[in-house]
Protein backbone atom coordinates (compact mmCIF):
# COMPACT_ATOMS: atom_id res chain seq x y z
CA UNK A 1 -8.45 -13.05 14.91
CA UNK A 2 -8.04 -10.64 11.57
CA UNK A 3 -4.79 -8.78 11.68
CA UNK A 4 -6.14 -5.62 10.80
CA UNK A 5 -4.49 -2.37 10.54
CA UNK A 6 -5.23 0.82 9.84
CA UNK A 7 -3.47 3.54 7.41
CA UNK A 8 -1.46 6.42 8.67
CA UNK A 9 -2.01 8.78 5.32
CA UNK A 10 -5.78 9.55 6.55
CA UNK A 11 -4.26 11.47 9.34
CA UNK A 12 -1.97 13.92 7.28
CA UNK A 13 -3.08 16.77 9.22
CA UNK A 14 -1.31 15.00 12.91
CA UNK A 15 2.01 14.26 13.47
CA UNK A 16 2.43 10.41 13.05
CA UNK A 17 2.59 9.99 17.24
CA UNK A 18 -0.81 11.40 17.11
CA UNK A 19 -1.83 8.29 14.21
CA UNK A 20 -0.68 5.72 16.23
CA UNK A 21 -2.29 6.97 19.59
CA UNK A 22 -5.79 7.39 18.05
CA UNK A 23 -5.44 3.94 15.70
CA UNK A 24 -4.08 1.94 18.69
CA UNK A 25 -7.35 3.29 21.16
CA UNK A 26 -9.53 2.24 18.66
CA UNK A 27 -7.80 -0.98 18.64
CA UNK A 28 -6.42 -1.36 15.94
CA UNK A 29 -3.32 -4.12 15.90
CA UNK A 30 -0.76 -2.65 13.39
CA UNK A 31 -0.04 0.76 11.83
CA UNK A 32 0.97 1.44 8.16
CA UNK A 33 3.54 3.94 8.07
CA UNK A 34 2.93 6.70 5.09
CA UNK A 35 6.94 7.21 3.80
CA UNK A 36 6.48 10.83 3.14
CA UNK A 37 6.23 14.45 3.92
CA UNK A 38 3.65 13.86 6.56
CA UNK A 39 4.95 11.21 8.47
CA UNK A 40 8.10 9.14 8.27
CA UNK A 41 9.72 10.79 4.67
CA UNK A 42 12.72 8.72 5.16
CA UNK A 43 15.88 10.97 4.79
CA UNK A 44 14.02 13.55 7.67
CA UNK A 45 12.93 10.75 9.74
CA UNK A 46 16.05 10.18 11.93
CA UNK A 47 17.43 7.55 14.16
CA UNK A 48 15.68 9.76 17.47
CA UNK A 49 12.42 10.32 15.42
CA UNK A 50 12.34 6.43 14.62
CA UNK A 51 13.48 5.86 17.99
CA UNK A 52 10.51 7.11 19.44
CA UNK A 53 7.87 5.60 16.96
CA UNK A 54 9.58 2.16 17.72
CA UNK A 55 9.06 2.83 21.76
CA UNK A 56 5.66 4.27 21.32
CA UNK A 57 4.87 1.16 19.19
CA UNK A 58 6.11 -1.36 21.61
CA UNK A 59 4.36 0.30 24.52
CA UNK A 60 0.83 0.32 22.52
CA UNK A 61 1.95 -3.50 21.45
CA UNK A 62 1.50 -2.48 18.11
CA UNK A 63 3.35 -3.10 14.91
CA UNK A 64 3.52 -1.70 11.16
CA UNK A 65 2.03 -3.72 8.65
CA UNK A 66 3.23 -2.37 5.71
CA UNK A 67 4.93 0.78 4.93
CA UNK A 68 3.16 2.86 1.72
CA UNK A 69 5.65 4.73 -0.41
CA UNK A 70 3.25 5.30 -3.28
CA UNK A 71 3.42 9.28 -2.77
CA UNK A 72 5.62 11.06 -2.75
CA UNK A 73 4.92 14.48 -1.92
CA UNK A 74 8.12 16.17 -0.67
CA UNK A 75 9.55 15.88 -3.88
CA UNK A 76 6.32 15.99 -6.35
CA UNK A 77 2.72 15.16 -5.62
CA UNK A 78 0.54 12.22 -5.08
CA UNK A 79 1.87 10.30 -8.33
CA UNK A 80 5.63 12.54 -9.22
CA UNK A 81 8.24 11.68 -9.56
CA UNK A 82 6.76 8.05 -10.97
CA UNK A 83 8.92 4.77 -12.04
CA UNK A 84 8.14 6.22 -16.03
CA UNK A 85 9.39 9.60 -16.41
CA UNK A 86 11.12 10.96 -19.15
CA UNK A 87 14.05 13.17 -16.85
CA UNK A 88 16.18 10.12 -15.35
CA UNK A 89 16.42 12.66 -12.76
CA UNK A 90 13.38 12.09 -11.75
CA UNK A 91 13.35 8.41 -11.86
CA UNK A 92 15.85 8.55 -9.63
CA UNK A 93 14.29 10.38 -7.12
CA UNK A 94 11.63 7.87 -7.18
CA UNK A 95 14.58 4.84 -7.27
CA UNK A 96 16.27 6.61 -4.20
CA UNK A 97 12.73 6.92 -2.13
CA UNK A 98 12.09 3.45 -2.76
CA UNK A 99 15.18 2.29 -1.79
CA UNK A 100 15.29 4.47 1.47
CA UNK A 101 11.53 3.10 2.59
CA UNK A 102 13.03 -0.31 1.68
CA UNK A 103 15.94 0.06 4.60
CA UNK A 104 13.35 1.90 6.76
CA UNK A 105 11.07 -1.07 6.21
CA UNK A 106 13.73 -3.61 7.39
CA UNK A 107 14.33 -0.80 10.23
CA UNK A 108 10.78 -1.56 11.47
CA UNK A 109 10.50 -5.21 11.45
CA UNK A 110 8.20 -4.51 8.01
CA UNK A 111 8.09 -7.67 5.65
CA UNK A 112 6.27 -5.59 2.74
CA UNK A 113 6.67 -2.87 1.06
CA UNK A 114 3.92 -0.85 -1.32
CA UNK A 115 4.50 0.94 -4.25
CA UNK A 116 2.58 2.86 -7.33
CA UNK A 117 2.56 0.56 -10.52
CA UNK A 118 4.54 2.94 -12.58
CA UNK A 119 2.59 5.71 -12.96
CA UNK A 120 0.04 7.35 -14.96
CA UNK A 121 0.63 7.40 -18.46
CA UNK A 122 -1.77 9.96 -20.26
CA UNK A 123 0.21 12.70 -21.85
CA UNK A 124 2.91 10.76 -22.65
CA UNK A 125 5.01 9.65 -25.70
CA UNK A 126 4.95 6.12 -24.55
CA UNK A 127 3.77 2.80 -25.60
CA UNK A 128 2.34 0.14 -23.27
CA UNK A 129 5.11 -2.18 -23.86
CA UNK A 130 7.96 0.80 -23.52
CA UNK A 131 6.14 2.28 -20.46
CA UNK A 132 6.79 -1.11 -19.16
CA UNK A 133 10.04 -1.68 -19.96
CA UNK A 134 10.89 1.56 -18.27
CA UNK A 135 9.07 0.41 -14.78
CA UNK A 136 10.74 -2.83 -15.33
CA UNK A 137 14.22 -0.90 -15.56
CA UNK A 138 13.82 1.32 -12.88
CA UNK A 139 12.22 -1.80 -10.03
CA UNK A 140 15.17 -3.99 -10.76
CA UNK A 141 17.82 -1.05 -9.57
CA UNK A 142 15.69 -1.64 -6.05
CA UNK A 143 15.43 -5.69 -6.25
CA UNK A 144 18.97 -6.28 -4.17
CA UNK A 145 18.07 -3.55 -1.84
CA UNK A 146 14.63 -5.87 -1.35
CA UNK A 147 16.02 -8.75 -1.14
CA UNK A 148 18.99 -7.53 1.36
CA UNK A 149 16.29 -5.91 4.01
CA UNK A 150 13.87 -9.43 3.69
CA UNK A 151 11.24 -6.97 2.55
CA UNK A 152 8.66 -7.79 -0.66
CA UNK A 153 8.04 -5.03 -3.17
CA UNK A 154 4.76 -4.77 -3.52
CA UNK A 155 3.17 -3.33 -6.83
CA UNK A 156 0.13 -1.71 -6.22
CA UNK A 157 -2.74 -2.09 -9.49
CA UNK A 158 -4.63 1.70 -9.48
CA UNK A 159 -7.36 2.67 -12.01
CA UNK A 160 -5.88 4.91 -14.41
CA UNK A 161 -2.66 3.92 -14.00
CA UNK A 162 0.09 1.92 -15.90
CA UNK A 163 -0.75 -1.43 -14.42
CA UNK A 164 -4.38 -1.52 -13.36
CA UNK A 165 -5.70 -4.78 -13.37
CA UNK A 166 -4.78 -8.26 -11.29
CA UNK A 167 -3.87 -9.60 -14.72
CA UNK A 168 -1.84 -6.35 -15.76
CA UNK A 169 -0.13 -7.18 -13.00
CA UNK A 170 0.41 -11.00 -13.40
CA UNK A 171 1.20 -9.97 -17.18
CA UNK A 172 4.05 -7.80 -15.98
CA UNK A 173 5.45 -9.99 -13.33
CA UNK A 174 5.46 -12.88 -15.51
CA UNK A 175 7.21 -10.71 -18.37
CA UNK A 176 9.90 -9.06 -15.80
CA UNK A 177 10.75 -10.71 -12.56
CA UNK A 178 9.00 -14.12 -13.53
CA UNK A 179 11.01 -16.03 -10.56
CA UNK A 180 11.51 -12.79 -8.42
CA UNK A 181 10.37 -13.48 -4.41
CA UNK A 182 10.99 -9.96 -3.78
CA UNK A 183 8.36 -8.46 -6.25
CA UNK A 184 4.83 -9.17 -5.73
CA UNK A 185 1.08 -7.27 -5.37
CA UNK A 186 -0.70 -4.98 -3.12
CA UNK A 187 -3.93 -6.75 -3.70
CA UNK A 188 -6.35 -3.02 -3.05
CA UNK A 189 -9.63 -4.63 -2.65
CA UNK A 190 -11.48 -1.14 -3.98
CA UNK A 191 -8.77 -0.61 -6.62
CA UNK A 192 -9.64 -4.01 -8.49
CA UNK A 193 -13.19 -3.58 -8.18
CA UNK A 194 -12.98 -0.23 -9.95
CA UNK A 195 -11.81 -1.69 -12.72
CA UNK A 196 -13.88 -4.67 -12.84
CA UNK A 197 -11.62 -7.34 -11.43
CA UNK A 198 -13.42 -9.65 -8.79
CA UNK A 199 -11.77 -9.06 -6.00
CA UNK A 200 -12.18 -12.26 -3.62
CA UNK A 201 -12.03 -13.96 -7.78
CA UNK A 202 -8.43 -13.05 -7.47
CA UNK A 203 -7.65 -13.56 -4.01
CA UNK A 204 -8.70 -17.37 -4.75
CA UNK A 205 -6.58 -17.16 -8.02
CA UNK A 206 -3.62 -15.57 -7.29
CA UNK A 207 -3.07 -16.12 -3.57
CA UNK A 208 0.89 -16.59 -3.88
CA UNK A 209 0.93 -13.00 -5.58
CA UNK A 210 -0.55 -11.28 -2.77
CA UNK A 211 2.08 -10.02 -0.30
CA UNK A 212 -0.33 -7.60 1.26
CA UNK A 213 -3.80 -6.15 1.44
CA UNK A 214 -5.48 -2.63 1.35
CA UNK A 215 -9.33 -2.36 2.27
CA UNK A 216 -11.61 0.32 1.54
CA UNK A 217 -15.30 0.17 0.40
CA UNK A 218 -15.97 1.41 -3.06
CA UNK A 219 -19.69 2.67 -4.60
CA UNK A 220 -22.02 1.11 -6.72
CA UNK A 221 -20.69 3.26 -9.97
CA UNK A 222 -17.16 1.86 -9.52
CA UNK A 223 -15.71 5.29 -9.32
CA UNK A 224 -12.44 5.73 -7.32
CA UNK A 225 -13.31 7.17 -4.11
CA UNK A 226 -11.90 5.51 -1.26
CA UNK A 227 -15.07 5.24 0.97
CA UNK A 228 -15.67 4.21 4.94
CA UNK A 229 -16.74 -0.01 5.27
CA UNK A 230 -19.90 -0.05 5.39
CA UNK A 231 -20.34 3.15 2.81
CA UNK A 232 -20.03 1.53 -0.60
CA UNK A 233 -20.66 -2.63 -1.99
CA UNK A 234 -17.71 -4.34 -1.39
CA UNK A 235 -18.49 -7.68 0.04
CA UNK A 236 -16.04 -7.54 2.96
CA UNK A 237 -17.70 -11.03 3.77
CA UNK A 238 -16.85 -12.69 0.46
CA UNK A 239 -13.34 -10.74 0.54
CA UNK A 240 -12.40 -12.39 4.25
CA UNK A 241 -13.80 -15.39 2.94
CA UNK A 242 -11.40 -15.97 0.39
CA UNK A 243 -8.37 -14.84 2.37
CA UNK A 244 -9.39 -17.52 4.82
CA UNK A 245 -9.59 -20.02 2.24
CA UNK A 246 -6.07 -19.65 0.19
CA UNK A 247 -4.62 -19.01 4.39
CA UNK A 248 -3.58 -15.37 3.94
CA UNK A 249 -2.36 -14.74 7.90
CA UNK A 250 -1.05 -11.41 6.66
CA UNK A 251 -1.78 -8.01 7.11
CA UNK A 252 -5.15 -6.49 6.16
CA UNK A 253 -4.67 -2.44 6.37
CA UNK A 254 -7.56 -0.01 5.96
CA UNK A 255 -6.51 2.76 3.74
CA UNK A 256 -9.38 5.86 3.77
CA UNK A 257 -6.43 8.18 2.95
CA UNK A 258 -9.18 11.22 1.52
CA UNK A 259 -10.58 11.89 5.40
CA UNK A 260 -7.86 13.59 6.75
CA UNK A 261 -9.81 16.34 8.62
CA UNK A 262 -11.92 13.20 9.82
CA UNK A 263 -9.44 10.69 10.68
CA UNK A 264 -9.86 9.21 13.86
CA UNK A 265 -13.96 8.90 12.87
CA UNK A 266 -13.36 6.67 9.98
CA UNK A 267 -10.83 4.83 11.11
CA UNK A 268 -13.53 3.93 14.22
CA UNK A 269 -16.39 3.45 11.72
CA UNK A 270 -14.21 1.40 9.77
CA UNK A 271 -13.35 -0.83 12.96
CA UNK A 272 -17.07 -0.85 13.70
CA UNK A 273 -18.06 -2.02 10.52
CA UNK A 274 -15.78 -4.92 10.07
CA UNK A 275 -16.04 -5.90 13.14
CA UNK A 276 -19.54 -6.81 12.07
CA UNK A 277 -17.77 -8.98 9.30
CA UNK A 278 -15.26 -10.78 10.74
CA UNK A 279 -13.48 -11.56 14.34
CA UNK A 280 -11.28 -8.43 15.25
């Protein structure tokens, strides 16, 4: 059976008790925890808070796949404070966050870890190679952290981003943390195919990069809009196929983060759907 989980960011608008009720009915077997405002922002999330999303966890015999701290919304927006900023204030904020859902991770029993891949870069003074060097700076003051809590970055390859391919990402690694366990992808299924990556292509390629997986269908024009399975042209068939052949076990974790008002339906359709696809 698929280990397939489903997203807490699509359900901004509940509290994250209310996520893990409606994702566990629909029967769902994990949960990825959003690390912000909305749900488990890790310096307001206290020990009773975490408490009680452990017990409610246990009793649903459920268990968090991943947690996402891409956002990071109490302190900026969807990409702000990123990895690349100019203010080292503001790198640290996004150092601190990381390092915070890193310990809440380990908290959780969470092996992974997700994160933005630096940041967009339009506007700014920067060239590839020194936005990179900058990422590259600010990940390694997190690496021990990782390493101490047993929990794998996980770099995250977004269209329009500073790393948006599977090789921008290899590239990268390779250049940076070349023999570094505790930094490796977020292999987004949509993200890769809106940039023209193959997605199961790199699955079959890069299988020991791939420390966890986000699913969401994409449309025909490649734009990035996060759309229900069963919406868009992903080949969820060919994708499943490929984890089964390199033996990814892991963690597959819908992501339809845009239907908040419309949570709970998706995340169903989405079950639905795959379940059409592949043993749930």
């Amino acid at each position: 059976m698929r280990k397939l989980a489903f997203s807490s960011n699509a359900f901004k608008k509940n509290t994250l008790a209310e996520a893990i009720d409606s994702i566990s009915a629909i029967g769902y077997r994990g949960v990825e925890l959003m690390a912000d405002l909305h749900h488990a922002w890790p310096p307001t999330f206290d020990a009773a808070r975490r408490r009680d999303a452990q017990k409610q966890l246990a009793d649903l015999g459920l268990v968090v796949s991943n947690v996402n701290a891409f956002t990071c919304f109490v302190q900026g927006d969807t990409y702000h404070p990123t990895w690349i900023e100019d203010e080292a204030r503001l790198v640290q904020l996004r150092v601190d966050h990381t390092i915070r859902s890193l310990e809440m991770a380990q908290e959780f029993g969470v092996t992974t870890l997700s994160i933005q891949p630096g940041g967009p870069t339009i506007g700014m003074p920067l060239s590839r190679e020194q936005a990179e060097e900058r990422f590259a700076e600010s990940l390694s003051e997190c690496v021990d952290t990782a390493r101490r809590c047993g929990v794998v970055i996980a770099i995250e390859p977004e269209p329009g981003l500073l790393i948006q391919t599977a090789q921008e990402y290899l590239d990268f690694k390779n250049r940076y943390f070349p023999d570094e366990a505790a930094v490796r992808m977020n292999c987004d299924i949509g993200h890769l195919f809106c940039v023209g990556d193959d997605p199961a292509g790199v699955i079959r390629a890069m299988p020991g990069q791939i420390a966890h997986v986000h699913l969401e269908d994409i449309g025909a024009n490649h734009v990035h809009q996060h759309l229900t399975p069963g919406k868009g042209v992903i080949d969820f068939a060919g994708i499943f196929a490929a984890l089964d052949a390199v033996g990814y076990d892991r963690w597959v974790t819908v992501e339809l983060y845009p239907y908040e008002t419309t949570a709970a339906g998706v995340a169903e359709a989405a079950w639905e759907h795959l379940g059409t696809v592949v043993e749930l």
